[in-house]
N, C-alpha and C. Protein backbone atom coordinates (compact mmCIF):
# COMPACT_ATOMS: atom_id res chain seq x y z
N UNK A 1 90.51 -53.08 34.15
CA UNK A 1 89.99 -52.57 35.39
C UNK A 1 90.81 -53.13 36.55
N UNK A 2 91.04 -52.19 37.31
CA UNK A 2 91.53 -52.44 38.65
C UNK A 2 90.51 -52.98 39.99
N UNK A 3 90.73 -54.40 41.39
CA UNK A 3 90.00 -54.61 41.94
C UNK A 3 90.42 -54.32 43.17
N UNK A 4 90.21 -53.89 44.32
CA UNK A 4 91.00 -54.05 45.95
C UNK A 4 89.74 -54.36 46.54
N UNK A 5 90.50 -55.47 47.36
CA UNK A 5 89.86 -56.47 48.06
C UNK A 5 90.19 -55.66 50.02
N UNK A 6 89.59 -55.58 50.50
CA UNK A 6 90.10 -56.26 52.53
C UNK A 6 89.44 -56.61 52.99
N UNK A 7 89.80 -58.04 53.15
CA UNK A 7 89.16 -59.28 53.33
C UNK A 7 88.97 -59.37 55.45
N UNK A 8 87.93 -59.85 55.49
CA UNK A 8 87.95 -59.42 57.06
C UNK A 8 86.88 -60.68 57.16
N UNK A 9 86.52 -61.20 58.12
CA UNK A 9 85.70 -62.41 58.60
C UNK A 9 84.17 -61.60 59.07
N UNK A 10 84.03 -60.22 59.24
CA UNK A 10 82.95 -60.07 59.36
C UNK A 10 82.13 -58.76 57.51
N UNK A 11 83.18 -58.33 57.83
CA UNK A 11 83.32 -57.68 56.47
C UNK A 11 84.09 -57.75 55.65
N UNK A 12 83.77 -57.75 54.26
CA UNK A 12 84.54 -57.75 53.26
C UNK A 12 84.55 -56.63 52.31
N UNK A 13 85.20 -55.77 52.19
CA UNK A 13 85.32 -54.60 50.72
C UNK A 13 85.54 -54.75 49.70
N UNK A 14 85.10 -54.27 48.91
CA UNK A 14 85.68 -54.22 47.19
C UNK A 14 85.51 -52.99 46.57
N UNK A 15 86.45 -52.70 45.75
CA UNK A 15 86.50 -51.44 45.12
C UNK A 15 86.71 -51.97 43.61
N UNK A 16 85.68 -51.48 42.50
CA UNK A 16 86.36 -51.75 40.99
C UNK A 16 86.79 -50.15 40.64
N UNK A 17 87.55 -50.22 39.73
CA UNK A 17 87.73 -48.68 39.08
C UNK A 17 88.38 -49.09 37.83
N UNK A 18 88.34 -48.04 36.61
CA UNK A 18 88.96 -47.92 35.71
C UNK A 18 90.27 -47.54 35.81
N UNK A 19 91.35 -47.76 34.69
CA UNK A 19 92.69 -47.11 35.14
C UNK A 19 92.60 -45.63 35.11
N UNK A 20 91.63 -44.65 34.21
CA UNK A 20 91.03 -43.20 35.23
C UNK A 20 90.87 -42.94 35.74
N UNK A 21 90.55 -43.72 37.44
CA UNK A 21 90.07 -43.82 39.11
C UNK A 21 88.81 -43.82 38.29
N UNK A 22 87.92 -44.31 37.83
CA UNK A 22 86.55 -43.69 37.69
C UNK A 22 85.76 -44.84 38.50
N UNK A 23 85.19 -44.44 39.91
CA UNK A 23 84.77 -46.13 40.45
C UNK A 23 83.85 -46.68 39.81
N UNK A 24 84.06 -47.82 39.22
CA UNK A 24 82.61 -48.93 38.52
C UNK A 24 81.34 -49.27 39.55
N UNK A 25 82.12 -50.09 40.73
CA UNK A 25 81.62 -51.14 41.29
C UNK A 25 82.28 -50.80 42.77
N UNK A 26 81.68 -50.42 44.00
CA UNK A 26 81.98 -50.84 45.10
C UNK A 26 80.80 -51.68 46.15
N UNK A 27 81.36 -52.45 47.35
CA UNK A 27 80.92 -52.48 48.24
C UNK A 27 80.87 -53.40 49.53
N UNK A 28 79.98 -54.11 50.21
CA UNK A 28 80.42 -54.46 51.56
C UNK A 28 79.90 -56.11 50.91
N UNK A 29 80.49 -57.27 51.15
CA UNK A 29 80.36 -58.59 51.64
C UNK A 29 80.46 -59.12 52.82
N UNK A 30 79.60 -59.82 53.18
CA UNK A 30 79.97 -60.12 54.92
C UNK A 30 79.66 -59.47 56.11
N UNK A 31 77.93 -58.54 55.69
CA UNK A 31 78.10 -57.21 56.68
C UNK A 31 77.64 -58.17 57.74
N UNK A 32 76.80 -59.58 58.08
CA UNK A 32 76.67 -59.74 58.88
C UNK A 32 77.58 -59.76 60.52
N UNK A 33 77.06 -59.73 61.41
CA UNK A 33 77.89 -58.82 62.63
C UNK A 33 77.93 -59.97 63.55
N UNK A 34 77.34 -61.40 63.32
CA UNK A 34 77.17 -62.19 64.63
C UNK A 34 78.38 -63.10 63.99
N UNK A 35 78.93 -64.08 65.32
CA UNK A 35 80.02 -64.81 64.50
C UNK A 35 79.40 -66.03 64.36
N UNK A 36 80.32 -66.21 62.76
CA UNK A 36 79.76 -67.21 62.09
C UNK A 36 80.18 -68.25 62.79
N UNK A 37 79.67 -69.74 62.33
CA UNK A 37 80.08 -70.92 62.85
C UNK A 37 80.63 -71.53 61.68
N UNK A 38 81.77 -72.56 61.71
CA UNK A 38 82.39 -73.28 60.75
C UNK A 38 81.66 -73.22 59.18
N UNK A 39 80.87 -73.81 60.04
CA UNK A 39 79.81 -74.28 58.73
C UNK A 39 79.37 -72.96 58.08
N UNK A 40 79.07 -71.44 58.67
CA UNK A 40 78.78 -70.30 57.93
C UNK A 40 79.69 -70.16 56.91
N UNK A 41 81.27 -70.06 57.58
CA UNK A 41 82.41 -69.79 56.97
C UNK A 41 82.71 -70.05 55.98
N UNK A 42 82.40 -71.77 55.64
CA UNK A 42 82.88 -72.08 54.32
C UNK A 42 81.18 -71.72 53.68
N UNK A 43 80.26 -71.68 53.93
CA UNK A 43 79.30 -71.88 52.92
C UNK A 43 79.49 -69.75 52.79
N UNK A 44 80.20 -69.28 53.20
CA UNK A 44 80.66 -67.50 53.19
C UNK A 44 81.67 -67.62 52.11
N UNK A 45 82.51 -68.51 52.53
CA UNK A 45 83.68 -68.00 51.38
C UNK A 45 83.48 -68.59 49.78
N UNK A 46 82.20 -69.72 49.61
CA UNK A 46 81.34 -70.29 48.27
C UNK A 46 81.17 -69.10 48.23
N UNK A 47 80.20 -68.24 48.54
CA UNK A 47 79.30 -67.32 48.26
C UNK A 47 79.96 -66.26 47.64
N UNK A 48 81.37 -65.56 48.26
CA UNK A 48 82.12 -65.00 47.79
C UNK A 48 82.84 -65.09 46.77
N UNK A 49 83.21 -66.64 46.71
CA UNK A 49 83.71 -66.58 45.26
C UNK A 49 83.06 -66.85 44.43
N UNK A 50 81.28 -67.12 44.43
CA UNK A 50 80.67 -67.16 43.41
C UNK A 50 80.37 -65.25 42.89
N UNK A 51 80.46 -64.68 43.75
CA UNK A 51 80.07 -63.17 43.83
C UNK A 51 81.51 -63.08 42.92
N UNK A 52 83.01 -62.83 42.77
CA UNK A 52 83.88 -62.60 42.06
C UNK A 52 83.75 -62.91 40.99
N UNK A 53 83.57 -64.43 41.19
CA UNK A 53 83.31 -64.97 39.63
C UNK A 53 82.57 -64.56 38.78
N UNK A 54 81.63 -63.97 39.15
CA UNK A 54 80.43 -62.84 38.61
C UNK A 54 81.15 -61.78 38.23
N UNK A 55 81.60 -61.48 38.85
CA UNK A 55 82.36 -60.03 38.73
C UNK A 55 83.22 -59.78 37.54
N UNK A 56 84.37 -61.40 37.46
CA UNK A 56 85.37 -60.97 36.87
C UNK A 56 84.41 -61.62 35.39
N UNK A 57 83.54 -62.26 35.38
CA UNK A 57 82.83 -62.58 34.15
C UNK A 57 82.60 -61.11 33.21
N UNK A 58 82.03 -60.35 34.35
CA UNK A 58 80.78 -59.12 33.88
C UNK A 58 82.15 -58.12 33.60
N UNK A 59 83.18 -57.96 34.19
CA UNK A 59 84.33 -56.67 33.81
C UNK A 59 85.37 -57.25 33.67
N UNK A 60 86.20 -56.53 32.42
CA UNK A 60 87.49 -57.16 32.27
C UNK A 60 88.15 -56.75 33.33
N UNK A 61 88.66 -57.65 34.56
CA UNK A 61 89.93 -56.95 35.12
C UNK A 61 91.14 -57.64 34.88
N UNK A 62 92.36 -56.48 34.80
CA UNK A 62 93.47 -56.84 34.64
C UNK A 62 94.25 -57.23 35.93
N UNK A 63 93.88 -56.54 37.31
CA UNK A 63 94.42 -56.66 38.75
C UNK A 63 93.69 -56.49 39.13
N UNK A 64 94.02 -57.21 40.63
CA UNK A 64 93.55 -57.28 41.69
C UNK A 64 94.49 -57.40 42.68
N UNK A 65 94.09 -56.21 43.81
CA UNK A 65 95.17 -55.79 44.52
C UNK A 65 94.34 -56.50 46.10
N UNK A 66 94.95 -57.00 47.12
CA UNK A 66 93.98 -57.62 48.11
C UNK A 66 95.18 -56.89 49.51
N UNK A 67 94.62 -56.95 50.58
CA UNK A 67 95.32 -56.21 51.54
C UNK A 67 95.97 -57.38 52.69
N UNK A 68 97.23 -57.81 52.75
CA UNK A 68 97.76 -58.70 53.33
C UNK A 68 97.03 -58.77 54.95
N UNK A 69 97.19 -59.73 55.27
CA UNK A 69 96.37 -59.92 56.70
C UNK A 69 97.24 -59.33 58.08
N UNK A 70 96.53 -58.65 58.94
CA UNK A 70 96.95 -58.57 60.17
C UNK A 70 96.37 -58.38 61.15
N UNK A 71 96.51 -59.06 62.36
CA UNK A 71 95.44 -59.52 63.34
C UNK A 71 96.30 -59.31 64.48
N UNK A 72 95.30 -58.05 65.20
CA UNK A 72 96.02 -57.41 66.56
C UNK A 72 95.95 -58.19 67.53
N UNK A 73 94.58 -58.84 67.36
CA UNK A 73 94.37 -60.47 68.69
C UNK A 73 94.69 -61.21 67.94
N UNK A 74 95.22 -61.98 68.06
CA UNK A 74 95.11 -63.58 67.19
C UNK A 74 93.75 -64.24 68.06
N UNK A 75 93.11 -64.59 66.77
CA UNK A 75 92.03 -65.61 66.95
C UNK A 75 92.45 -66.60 65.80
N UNK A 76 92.57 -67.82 66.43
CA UNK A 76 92.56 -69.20 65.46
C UNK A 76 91.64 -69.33 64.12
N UNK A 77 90.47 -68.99 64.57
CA UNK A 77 89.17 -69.47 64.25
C UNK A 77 89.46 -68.28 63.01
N UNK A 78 89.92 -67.08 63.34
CA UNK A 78 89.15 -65.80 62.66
C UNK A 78 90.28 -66.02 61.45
N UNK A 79 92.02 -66.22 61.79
CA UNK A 79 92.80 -66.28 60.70
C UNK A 79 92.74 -67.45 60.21
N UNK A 80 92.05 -68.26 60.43
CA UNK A 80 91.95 -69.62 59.62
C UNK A 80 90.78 -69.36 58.16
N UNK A 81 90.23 -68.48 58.64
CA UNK A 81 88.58 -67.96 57.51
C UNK A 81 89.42 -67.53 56.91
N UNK A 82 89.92 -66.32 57.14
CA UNK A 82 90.70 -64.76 56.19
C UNK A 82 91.66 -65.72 55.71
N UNK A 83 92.39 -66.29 55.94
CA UNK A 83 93.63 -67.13 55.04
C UNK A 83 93.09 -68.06 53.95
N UNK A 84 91.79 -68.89 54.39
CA UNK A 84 91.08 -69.40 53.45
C UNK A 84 90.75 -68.83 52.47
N UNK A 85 89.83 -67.66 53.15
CA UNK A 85 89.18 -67.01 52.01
C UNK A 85 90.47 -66.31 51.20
N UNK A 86 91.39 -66.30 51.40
CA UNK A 86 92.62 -64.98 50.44
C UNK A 86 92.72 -66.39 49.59
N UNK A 87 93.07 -67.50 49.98
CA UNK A 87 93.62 -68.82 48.86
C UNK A 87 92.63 -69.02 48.15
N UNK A 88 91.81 -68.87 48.32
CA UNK A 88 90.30 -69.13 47.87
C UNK A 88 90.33 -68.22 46.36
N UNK A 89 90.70 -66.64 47.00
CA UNK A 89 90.63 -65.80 45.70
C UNK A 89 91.29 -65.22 45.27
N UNK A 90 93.08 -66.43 45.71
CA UNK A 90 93.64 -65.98 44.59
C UNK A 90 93.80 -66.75 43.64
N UNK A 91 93.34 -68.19 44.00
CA UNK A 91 93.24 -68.96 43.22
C UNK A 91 92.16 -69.13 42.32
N UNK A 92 91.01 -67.66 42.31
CA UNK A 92 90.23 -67.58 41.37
C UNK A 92 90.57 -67.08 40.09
N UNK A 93 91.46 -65.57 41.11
CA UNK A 93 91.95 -64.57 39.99
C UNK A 93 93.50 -65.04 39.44
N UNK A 94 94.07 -66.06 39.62
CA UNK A 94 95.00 -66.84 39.12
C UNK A 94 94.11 -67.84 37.61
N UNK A 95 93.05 -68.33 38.06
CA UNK A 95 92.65 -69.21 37.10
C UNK A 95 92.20 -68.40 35.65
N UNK A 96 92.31 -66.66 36.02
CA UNK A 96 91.46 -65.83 34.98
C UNK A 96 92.82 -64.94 34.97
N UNK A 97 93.71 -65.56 34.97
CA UNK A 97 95.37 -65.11 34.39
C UNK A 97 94.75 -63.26 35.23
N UNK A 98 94.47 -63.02 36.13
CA UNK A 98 94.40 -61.45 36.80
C UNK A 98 95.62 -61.41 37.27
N UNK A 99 96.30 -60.23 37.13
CA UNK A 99 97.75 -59.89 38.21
C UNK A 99 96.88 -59.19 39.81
N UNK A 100 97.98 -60.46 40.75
CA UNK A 100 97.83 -60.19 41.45
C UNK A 100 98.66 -59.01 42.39
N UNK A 101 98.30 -58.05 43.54
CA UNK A 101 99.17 -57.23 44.05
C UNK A 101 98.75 -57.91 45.12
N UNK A 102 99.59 -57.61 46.91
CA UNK A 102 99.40 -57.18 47.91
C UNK A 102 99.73 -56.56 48.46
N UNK A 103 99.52 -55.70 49.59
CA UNK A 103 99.94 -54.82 50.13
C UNK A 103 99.31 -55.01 51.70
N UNK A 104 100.26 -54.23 52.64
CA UNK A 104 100.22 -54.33 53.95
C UNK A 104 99.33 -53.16 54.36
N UNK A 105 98.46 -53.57 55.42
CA UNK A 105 97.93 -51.71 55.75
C UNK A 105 98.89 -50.85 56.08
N UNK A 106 100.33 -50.96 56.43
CA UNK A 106 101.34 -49.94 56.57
C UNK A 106 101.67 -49.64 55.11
N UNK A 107 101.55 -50.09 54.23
CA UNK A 107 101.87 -49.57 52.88
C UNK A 107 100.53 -48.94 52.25
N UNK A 108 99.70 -49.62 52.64
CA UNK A 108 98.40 -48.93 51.86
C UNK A 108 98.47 -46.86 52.94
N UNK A 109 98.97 -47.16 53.77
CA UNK A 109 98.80 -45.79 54.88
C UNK A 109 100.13 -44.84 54.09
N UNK A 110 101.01 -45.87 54.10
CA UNK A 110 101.95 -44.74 53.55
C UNK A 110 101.94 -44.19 52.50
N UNK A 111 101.39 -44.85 50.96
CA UNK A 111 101.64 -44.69 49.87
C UNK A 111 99.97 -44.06 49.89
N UNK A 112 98.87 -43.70 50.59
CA UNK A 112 98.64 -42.99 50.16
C UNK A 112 98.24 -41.90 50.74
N UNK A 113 99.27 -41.33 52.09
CA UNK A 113 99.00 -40.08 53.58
C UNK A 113 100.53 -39.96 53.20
N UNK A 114 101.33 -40.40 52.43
CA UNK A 114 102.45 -40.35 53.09
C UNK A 114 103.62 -40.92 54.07
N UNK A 115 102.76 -41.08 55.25
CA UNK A 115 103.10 -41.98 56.21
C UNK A 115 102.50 -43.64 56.86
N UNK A 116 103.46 -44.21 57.11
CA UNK A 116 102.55 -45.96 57.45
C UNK A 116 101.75 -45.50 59.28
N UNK A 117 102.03 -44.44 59.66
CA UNK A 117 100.97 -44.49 60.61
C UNK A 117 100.09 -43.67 61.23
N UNK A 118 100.00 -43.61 59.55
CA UNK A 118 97.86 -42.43 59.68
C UNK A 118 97.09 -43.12 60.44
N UNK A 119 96.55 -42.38 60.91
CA UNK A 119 95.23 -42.27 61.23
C UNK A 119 94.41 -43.11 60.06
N UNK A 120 93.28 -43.89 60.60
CA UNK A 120 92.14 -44.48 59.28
C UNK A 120 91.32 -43.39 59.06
N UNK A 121 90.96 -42.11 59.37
CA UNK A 121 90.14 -41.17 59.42
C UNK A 121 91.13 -40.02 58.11
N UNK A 122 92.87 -40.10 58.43
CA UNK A 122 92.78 -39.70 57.11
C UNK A 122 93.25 -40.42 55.42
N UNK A 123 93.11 -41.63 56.22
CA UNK A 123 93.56 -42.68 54.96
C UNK A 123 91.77 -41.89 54.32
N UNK A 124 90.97 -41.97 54.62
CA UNK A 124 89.29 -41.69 54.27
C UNK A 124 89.44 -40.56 53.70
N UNK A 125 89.86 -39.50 54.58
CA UNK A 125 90.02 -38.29 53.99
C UNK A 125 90.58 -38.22 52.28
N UNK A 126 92.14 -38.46 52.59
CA UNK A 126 92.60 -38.90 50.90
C UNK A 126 92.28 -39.45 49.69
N UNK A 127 91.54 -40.67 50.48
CA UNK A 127 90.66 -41.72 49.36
C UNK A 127 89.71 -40.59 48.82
N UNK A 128 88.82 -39.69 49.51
CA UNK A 128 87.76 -38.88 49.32
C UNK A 128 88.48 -37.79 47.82
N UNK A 129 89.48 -37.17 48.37
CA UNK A 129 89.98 -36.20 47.13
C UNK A 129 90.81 -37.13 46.27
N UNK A 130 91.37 -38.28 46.52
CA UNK A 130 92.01 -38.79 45.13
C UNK A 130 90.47 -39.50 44.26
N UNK A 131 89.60 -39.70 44.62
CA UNK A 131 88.28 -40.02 44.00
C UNK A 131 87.02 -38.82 43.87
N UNK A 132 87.07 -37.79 44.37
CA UNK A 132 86.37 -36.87 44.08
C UNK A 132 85.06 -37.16 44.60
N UNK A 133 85.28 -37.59 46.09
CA UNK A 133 83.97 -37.65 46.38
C UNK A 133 83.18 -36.60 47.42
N UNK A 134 81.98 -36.68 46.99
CA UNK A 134 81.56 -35.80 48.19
C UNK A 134 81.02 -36.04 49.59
N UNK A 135 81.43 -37.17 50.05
CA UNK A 135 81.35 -37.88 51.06
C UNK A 135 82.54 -38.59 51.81
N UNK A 136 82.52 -38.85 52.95
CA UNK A 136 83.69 -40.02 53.57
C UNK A 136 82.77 -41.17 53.44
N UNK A 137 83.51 -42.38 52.86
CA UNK A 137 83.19 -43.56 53.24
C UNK A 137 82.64 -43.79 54.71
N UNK A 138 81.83 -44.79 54.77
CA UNK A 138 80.88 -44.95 55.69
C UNK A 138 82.14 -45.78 56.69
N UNK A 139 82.51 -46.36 55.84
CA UNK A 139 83.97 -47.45 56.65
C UNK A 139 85.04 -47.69 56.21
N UNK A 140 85.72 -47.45 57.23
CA UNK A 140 87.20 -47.40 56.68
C UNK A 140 88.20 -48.63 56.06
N UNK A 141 87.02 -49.59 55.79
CA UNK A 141 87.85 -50.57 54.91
C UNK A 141 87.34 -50.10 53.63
N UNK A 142 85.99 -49.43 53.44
CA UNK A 142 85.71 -49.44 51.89
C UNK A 142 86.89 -47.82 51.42
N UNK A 143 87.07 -47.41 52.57
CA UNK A 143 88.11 -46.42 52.04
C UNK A 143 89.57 -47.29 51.82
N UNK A 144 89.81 -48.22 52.42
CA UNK A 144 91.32 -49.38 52.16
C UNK A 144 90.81 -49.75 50.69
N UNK A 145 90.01 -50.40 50.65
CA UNK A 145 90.03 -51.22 49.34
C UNK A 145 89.65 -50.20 47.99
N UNK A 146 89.26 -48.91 48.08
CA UNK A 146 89.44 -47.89 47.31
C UNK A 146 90.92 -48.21 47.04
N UNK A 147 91.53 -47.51 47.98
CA UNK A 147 92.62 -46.81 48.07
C UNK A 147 93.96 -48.25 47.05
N UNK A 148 93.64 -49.36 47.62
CA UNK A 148 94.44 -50.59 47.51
C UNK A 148 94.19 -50.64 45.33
N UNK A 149 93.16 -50.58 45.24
CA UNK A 149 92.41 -50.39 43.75
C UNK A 149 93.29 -49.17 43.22
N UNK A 150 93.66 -48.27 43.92
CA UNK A 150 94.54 -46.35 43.06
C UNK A 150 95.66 -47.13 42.71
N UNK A 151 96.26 -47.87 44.32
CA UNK A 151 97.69 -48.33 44.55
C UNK A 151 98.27 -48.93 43.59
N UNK A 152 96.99 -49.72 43.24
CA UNK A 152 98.08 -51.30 42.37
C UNK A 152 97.46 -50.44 41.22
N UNK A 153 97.06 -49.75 40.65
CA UNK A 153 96.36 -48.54 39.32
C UNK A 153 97.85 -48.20 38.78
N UNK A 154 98.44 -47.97 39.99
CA UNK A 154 99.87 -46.55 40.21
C UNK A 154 100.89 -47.51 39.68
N UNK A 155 101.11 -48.29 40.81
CA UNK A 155 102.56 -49.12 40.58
C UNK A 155 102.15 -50.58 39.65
N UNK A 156 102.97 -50.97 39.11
CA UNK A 156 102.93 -51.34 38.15
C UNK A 156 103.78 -52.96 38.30
C-alpha cells in the first residue's frame, strides 16, 4: 500500500490506497484551528506518530510519499513543528524499512494537471477522475495527499 502525507501545523492529510488507486484509508489530523502552544505541538506530533504507528501496524505499506515543506510567510514557530513533525515520521517509516518519496507542491501540480502552476481547485478536480469520485474533496490538501499517494504509486 501506498501513503501521502501534507503535513501542515494546523492540518494534517493522509491518503492510503492500494497499488489499484483503490482508497483504503483517508483523512484530516490536526483539524484543530486555534494555535497551538509549544507544549500542544510536541504532545501533537506524539499523537501523530502514535496514529501512524497504528496505521503502519494495521496495513502493509510499502511507501510513503510526504509533500516537502513550503512556507509563503515564514513563521519560526510554524516551520520548527512541520520540520519536527516530517523527522519525526520519517524516522518512523524508516524504522519499518517503508520507502520513502518527496515531492514539492510544484511537482505534485505538475505531474498531476500537467503544469507546476494549477490552480488547487484543479489539482481537486483531477484527484476526483484519477480516483473516481463523486465528489471534490472538502480540502485541498486531502486532494494533495491523494494525489502525492497516485504519484509515488506511478514513479517508482
Amino acid at each position: 500500500m501506498i501513503l501521502g502525507i501534507d503535513p501542515g501545523v494546523r492540518k494534517l492529510w493522509y491518503a492510503l490506497i492500494k497499488p489499484d488507486n483503490t482508497i483504503v484509508d483517508a483523512g484530516i489530523l490536526l483539524q484543530d484551528q486555534k494555535s497551538p502552544t509549544r507544549e500542544d505541538q510536541f504532545t501533537r506530533i506524539i499523537q501523530i506518530y502514535d496514529f501512524f504507528e497504528k496505521l503502519i501496524k494495521k496495513h502493509k505499506i510499502q511507501t510513503m510519499c510526504m509533500e516537502k515543506l513550503f512556507f509563503t510567510k515564514f513563521n519560526q514557530n510554524n516551520a520548527e513543528f512541520v520540520y519536527g513533525l516530517r523527522g519525526t515520521l520519517m524516522m518512523l517509516f524508516l524504522k519499518h524499512n517503508i520507502k520513502i518519496k518527496e515531492l514539492t507542491p510544484i511537482e505534485v501540480k505538475k505531474y498531476i494537471t500537467g503544469t507546476g502552476k494549477a490552480e488547487k481547485h484543479l489539482v481537486q478536480k483531477m484527484v476526483m477522475k484519477i480516483f473516481g469520485l463523486q465528489e471534490m474533496p472538502e480540502y485541498n490538501d486531502a486532494a494533495d495527499a491523494l494525489a502525492m499517494a497516485y504519484i509515488a504509486n506511478k514513479i517508482k
